[in-house]
C-alpha atoms as a PDB file:
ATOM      1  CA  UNK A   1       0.000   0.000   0.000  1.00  0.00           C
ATOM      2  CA  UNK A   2       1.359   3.492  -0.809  1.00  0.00           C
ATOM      3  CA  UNK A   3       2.133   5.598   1.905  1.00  0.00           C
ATOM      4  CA  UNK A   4      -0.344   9.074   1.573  1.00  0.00           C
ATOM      5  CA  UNK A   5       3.092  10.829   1.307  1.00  0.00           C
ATOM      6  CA  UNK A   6       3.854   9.768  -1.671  1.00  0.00           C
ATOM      7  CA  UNK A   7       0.685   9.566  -3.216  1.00  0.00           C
ATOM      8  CA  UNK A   8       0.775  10.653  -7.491  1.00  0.00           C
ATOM      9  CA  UNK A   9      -2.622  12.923  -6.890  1.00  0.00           C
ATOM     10  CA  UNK A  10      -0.609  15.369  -4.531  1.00  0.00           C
ATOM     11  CA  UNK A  11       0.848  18.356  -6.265  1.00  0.00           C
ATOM     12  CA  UNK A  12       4.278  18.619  -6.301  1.00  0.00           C
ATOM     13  CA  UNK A  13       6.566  21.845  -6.624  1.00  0.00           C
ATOM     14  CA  UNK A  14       8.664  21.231  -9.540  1.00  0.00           C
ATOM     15  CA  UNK A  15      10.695  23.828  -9.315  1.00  0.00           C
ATOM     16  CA  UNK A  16      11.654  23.365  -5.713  1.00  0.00           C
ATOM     17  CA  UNK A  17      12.270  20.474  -5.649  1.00  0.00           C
ATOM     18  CA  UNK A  18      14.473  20.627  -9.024  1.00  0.00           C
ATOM     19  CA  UNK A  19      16.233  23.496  -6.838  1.00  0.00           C
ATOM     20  CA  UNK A  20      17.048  21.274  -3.608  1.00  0.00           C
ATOM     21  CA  UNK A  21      18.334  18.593  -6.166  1.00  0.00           C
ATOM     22  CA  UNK A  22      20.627  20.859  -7.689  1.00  0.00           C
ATOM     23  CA  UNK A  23      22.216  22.436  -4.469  1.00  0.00           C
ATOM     24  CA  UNK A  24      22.691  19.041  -3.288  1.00  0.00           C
ATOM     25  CA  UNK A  25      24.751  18.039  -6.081  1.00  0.00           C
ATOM     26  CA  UNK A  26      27.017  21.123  -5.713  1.00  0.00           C
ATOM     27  CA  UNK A  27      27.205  20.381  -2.513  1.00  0.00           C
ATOM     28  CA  UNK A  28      28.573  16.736  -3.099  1.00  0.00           C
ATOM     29  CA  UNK A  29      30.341  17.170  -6.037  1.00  0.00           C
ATOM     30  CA  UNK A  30      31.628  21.065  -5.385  1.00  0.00           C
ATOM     31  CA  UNK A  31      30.794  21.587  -8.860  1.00  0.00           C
ATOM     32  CA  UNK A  32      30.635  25.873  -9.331  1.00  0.00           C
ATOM     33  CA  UNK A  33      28.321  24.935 -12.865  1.00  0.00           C
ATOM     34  CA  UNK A  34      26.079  22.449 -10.747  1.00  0.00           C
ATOM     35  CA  UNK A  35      25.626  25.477  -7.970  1.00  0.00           C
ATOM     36  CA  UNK A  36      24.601  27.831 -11.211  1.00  0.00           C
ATOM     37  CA  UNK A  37      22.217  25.555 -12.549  1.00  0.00           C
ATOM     38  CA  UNK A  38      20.083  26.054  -9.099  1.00  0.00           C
ATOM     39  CA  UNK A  39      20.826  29.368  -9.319  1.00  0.00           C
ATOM     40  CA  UNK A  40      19.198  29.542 -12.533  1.00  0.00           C
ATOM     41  CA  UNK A  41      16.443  27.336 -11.558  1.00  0.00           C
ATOM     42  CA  UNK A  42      15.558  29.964  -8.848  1.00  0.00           C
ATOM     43  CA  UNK A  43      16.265  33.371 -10.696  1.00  0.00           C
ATOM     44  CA  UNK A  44      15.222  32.496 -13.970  1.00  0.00           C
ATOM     45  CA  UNK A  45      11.871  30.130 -13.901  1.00  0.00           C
ATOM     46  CA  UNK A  46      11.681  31.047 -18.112  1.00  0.00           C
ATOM     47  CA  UNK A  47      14.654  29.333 -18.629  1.00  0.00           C
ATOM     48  CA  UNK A  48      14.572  25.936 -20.651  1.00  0.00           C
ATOM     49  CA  UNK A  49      17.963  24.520 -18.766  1.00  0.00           C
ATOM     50  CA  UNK A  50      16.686  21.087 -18.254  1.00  0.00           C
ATOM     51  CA  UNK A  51      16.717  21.489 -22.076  1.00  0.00           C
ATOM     52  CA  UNK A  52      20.130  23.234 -21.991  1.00  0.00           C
ATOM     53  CA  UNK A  53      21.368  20.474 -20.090  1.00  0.00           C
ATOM     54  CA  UNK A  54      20.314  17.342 -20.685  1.00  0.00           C
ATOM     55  CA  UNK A  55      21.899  13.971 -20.894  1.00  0.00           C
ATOM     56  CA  UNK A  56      22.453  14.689 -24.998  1.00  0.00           C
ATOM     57  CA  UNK A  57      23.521  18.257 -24.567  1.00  0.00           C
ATOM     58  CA  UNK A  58      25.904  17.364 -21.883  1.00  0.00           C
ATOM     59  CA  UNK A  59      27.202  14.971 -23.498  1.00  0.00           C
ATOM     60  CA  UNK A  60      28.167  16.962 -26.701  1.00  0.00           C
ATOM     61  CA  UNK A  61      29.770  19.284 -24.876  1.00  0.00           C
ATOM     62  CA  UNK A  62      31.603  16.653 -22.835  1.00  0.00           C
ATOM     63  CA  UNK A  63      32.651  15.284 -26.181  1.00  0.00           C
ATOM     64  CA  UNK A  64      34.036  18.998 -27.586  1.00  0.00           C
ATOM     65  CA  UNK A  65      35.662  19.940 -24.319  1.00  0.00           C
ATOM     66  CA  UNK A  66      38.074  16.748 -23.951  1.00  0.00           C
ATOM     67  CA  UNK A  67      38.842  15.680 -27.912  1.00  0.00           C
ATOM     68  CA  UNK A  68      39.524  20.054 -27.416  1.00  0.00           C
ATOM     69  CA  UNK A  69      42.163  19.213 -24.614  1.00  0.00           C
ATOM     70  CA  UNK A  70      43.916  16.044 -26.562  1.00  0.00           C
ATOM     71  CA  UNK A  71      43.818  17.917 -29.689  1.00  0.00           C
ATOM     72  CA  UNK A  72      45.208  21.270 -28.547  1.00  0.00           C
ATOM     73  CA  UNK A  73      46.117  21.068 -24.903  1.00  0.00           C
ATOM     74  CA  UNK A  74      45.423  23.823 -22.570  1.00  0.00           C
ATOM     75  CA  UNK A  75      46.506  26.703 -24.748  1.00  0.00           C
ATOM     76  CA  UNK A  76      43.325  28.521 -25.388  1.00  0.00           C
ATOM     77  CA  UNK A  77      43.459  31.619 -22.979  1.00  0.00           C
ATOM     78  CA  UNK A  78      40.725  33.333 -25.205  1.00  0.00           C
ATOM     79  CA  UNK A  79      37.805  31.551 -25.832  1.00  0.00           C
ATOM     80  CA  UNK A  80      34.757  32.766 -27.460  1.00  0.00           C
ATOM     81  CA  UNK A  81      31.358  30.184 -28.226  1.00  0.00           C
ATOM     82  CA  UNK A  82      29.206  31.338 -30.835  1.00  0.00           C
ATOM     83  CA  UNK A  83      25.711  30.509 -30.224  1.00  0.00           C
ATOM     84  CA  UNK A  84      26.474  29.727 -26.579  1.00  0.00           C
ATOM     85  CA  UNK A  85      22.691  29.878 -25.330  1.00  0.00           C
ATOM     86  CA  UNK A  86      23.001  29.953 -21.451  1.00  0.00           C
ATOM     87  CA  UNK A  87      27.036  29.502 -21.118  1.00  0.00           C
ATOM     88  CA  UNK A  88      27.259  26.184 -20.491  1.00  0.00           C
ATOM     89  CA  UNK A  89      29.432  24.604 -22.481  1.00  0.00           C
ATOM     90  CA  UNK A  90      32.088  27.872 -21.046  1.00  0.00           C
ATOM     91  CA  UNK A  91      31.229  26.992 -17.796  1.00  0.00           C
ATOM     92  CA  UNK A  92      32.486  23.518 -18.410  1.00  0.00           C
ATOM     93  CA  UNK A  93      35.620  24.365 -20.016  1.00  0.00           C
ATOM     94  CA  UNK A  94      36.376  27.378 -16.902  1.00  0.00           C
ATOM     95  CA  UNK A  95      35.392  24.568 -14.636  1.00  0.00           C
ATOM     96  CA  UNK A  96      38.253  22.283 -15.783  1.00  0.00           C
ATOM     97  CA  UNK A  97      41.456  22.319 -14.319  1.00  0.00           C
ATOM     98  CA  UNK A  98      42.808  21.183 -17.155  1.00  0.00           C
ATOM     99  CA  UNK A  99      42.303  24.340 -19.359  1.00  0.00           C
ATOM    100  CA  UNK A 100      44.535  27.521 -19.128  1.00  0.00           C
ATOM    101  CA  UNK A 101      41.646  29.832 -19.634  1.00  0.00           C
ATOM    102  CA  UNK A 102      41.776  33.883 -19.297  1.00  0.00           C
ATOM    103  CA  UNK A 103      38.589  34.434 -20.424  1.00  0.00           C
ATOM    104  CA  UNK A 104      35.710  32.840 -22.167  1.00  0.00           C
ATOM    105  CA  UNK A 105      32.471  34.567 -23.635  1.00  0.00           C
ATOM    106  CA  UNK A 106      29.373  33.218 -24.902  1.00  0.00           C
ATOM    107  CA  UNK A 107      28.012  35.204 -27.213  1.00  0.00           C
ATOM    108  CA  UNK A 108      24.138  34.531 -28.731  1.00  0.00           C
ATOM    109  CA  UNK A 109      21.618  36.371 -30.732  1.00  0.00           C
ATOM    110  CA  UNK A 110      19.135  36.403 -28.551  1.00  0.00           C
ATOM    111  CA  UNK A 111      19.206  38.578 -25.769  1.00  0.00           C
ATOM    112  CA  UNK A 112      16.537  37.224 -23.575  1.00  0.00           C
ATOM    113  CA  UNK A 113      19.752  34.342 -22.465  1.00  0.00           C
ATOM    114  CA  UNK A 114      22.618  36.788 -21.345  1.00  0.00           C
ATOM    115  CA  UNK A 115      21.104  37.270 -18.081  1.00  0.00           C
ATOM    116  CA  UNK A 116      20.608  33.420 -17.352  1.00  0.00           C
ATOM    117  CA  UNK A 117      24.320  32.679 -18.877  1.00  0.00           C
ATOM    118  CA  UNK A 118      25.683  35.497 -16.149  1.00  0.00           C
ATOM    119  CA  UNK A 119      23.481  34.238 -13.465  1.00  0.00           C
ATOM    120  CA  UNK A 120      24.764  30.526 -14.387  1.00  0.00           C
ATOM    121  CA  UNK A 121      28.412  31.683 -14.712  1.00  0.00           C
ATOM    122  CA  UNK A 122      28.163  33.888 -11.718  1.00  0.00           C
ATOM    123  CA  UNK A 123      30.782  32.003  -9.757  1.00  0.00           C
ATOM    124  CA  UNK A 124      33.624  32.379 -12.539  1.00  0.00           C
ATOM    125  CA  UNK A 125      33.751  35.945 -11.734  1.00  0.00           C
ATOM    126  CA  UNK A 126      35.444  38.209 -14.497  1.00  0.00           C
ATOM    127  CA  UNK A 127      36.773  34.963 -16.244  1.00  0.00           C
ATOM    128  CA  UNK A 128      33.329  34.915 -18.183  1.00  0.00           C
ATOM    129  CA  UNK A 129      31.301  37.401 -20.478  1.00  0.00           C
ATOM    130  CA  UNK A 130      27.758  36.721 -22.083  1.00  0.00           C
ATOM    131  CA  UNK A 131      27.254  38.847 -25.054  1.00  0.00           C
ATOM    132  CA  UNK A 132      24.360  39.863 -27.265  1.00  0.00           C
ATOM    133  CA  UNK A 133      25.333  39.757 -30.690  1.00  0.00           C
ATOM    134  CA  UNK A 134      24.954  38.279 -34.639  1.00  0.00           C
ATOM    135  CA  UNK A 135      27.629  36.455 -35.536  1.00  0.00           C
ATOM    136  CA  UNK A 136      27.579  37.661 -38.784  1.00  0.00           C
ATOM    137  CA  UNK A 137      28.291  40.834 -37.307  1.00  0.00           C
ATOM    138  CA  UNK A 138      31.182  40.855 -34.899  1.00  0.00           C
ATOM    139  CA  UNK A 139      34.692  42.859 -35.660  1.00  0.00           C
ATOM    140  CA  UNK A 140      36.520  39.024 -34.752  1.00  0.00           C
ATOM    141  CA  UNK A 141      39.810  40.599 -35.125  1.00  0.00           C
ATOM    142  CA  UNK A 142      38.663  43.099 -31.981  1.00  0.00           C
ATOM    143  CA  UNK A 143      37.643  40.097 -30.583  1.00  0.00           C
ATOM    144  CA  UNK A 144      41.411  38.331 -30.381  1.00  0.00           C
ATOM    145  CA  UNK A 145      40.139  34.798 -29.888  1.00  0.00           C
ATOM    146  CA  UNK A 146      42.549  32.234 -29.439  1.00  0.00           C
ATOM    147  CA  UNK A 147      39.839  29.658 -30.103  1.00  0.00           C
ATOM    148  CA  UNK A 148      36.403  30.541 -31.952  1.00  0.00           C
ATOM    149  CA  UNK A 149      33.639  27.330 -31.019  1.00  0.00           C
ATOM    150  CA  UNK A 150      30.434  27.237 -33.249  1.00  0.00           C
ATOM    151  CA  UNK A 151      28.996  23.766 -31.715  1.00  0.00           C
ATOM    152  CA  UNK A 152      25.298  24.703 -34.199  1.00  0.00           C
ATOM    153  CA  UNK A 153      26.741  24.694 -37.698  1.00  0.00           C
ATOM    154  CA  UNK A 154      23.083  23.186 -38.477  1.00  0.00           C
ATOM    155  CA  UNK A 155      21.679  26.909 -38.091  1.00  0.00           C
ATOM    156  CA  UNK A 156      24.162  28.507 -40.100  1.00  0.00           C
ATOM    157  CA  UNK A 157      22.853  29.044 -43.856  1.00  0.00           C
ATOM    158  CA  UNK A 158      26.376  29.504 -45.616  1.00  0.00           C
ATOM    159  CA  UNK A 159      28.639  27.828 -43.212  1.00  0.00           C
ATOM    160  CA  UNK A 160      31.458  29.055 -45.483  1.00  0.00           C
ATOM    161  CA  UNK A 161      30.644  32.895 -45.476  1.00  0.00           C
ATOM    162  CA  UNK A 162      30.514  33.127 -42.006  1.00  0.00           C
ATOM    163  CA  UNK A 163      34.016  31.614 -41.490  1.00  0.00           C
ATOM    164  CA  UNK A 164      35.688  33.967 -44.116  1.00  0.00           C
ATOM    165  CA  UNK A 165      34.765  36.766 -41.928  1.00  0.00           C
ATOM    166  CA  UNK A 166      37.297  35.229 -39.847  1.00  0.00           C
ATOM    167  CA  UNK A 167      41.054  36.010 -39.464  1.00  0.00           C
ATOM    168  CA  UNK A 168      43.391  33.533 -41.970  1.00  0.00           C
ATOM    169  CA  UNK A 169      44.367  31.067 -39.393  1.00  0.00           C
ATOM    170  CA  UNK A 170      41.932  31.419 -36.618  1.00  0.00           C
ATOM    171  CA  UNK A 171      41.716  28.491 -35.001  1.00  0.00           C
ATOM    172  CA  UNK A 172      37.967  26.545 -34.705  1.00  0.00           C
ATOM    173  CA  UNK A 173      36.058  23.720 -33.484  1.00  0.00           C
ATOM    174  CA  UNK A 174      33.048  23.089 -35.233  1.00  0.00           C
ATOM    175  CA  UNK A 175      29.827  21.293 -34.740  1.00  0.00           C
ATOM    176  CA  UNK A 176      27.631  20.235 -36.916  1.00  0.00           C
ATOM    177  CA  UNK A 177      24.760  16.678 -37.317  1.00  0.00           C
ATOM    178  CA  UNK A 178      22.521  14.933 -39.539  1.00  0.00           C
ATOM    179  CA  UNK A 179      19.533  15.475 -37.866  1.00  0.00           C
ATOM    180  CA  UNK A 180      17.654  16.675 -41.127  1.00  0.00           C
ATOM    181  CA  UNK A 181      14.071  16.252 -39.686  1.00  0.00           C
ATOM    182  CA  UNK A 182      14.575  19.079 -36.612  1.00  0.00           C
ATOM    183  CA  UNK A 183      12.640  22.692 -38.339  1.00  0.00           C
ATOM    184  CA  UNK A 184      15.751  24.983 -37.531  1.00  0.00           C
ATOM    185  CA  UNK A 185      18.362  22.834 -38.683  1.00  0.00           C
ATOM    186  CA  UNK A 186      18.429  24.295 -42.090  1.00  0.00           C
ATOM    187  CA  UNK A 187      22.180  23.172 -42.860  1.00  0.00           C
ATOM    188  CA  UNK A 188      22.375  19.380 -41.894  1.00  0.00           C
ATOM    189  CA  UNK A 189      24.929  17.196 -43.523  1.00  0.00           C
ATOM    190  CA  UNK A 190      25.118  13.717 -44.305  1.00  0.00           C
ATOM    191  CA  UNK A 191      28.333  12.887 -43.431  1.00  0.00           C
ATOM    192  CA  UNK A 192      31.491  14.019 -41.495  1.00  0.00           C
ATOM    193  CA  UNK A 193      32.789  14.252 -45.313  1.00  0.00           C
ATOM    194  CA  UNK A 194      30.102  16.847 -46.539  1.00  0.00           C
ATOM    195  CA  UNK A 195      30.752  18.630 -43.243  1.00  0.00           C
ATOM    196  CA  UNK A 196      34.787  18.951 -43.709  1.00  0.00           C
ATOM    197  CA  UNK A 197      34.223  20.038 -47.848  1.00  0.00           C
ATOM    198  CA  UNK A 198      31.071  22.495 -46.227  1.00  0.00           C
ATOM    199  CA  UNK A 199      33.237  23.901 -43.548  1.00  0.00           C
ATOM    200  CA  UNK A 200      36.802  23.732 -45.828  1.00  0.00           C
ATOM    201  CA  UNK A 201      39.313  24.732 -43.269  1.00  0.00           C
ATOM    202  CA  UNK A 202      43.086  25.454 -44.078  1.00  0.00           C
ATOM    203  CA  UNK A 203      43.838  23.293 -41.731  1.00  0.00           C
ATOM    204  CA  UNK A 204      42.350  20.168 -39.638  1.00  0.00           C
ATOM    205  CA  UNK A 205      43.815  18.969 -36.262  1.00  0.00           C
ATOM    206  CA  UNK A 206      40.748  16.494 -35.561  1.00  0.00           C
ATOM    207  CA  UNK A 207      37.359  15.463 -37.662  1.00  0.00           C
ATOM    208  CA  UNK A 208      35.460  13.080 -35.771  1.00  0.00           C
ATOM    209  CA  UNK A 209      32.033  11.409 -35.704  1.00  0.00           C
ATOM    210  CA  UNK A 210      29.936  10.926 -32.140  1.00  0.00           C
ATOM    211  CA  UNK A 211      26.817   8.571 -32.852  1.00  0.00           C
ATOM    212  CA  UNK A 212      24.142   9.342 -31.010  1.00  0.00           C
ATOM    213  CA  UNK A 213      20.342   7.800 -30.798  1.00  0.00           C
ATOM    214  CA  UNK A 214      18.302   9.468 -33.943  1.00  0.00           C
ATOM    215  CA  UNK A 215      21.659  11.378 -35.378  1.00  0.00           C
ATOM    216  CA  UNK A 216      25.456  11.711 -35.788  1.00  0.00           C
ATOM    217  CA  UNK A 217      27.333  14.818 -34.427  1.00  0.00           C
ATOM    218  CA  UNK A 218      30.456  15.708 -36.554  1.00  0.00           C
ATOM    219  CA  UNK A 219      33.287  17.749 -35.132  1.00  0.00           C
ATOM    220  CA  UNK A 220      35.945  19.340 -36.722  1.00  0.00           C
ATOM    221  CA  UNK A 221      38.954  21.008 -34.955  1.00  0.00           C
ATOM    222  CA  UNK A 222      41.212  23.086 -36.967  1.00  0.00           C
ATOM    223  CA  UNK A 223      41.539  26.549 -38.480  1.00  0.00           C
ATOM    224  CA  UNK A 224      40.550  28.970 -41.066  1.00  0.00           C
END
């Protein structure tokens, strides 16, 4: 017999509870993106992070960060993410120890996520900017990146024509997937082939393939 307590018919605070969770597990694991993630839970009830960061997401990122690491080492003081959404994917590379990061700034179009990628990045201090601001648009030689990341090559309509606004030998990692039957992907590929002769860098340090349950995400390390 169920105990009343835990009965399904009793209404449950979502949010709260997600909150709780999510301090525990900073708690336990003294992880500073953990702690922003309840941060954001509580400041920022719009916010789709459970999107943001799920298992898939995560695991992306996870992917980018280390094959990042064994491809270029920590030597990327600079970093700037294009598309960045709520600064995860910097908080996970100012989070590792591994890195030798100065700075890193997530920059995204749309300006209703700066506040939520501050208030997730909070504990990072100065080491982290959000930015409003089209891609197609930045001065990226003001910028001085020593490592541009574009992890949604999928949105981008000319792939190519935003990359020659780049520097000559800027270096890149790129992300792009086969998932043709998402709306906003309007730039798929088929393969990690179509991706490297779509993205045609100067120069390639990595190209790699990570399967996952309806696509493939293709990644390409290199520069301009």
């Amino acid at each position: 017999m169920m105990h009343a307590s835990h009965s399904p018919h009793l209404p449950e605070d979502w949010r709260e509870n997600a909150y709780d969770l999510a301090r525990g597990l900073a708690a336990y694991s003294g992880s500073r993106l953990v702690a922003g993630i309840g941060r954001v839970i509580a400041k920022h009830p719009e916010a789709k992070i459970a999107n943001a960061f799920n298992h898939k997401q995560v695991g992306c990122k996870m992917w980018a960060r280390d094959t990042l690491f064994a491809t270029i080492g920590a030597s990327c003081r600079r970093v700037v993410v294009l598309g960045g959404w709520y600064g995860i994917l910097p908080a996970m590379m100012l989070e590792d120890p591994r890195f030798d990061i100065e700075i890193a700034v997530s920059c995204d179009i749309d300006p209703a996520v700066e506040p939520v990628a501050q208030t997730l990045n909070a504990a990072f201090g100065d080491r982290f900017v959000a930015m409003t601001a089209d891609m197609h648009a930045l001065d990226y030689r003001a910028l001085n990146a020593d490592l541009l990341i574009n992890t949604s090559c999928e949105h981008i309509t000319d792939l190519r024509s935003w990359l020659d606004l780049l520097p000559p030998g800027t270096r890149v990692l790129l992300q792009s997937n086969d998932y043709f039957s998402e709306p906003t992907h309007i730039s798929c590929v088929n393969s990690l082939e179509e991706f490297q002769a779509q993205a045609r860098l100067a120069h390639v340090q990595f190209a790699g393939t990570l399967p996952m349950k309806k696509y493939r995400r293709f990644m390409l390390i290199g520069a301009v």
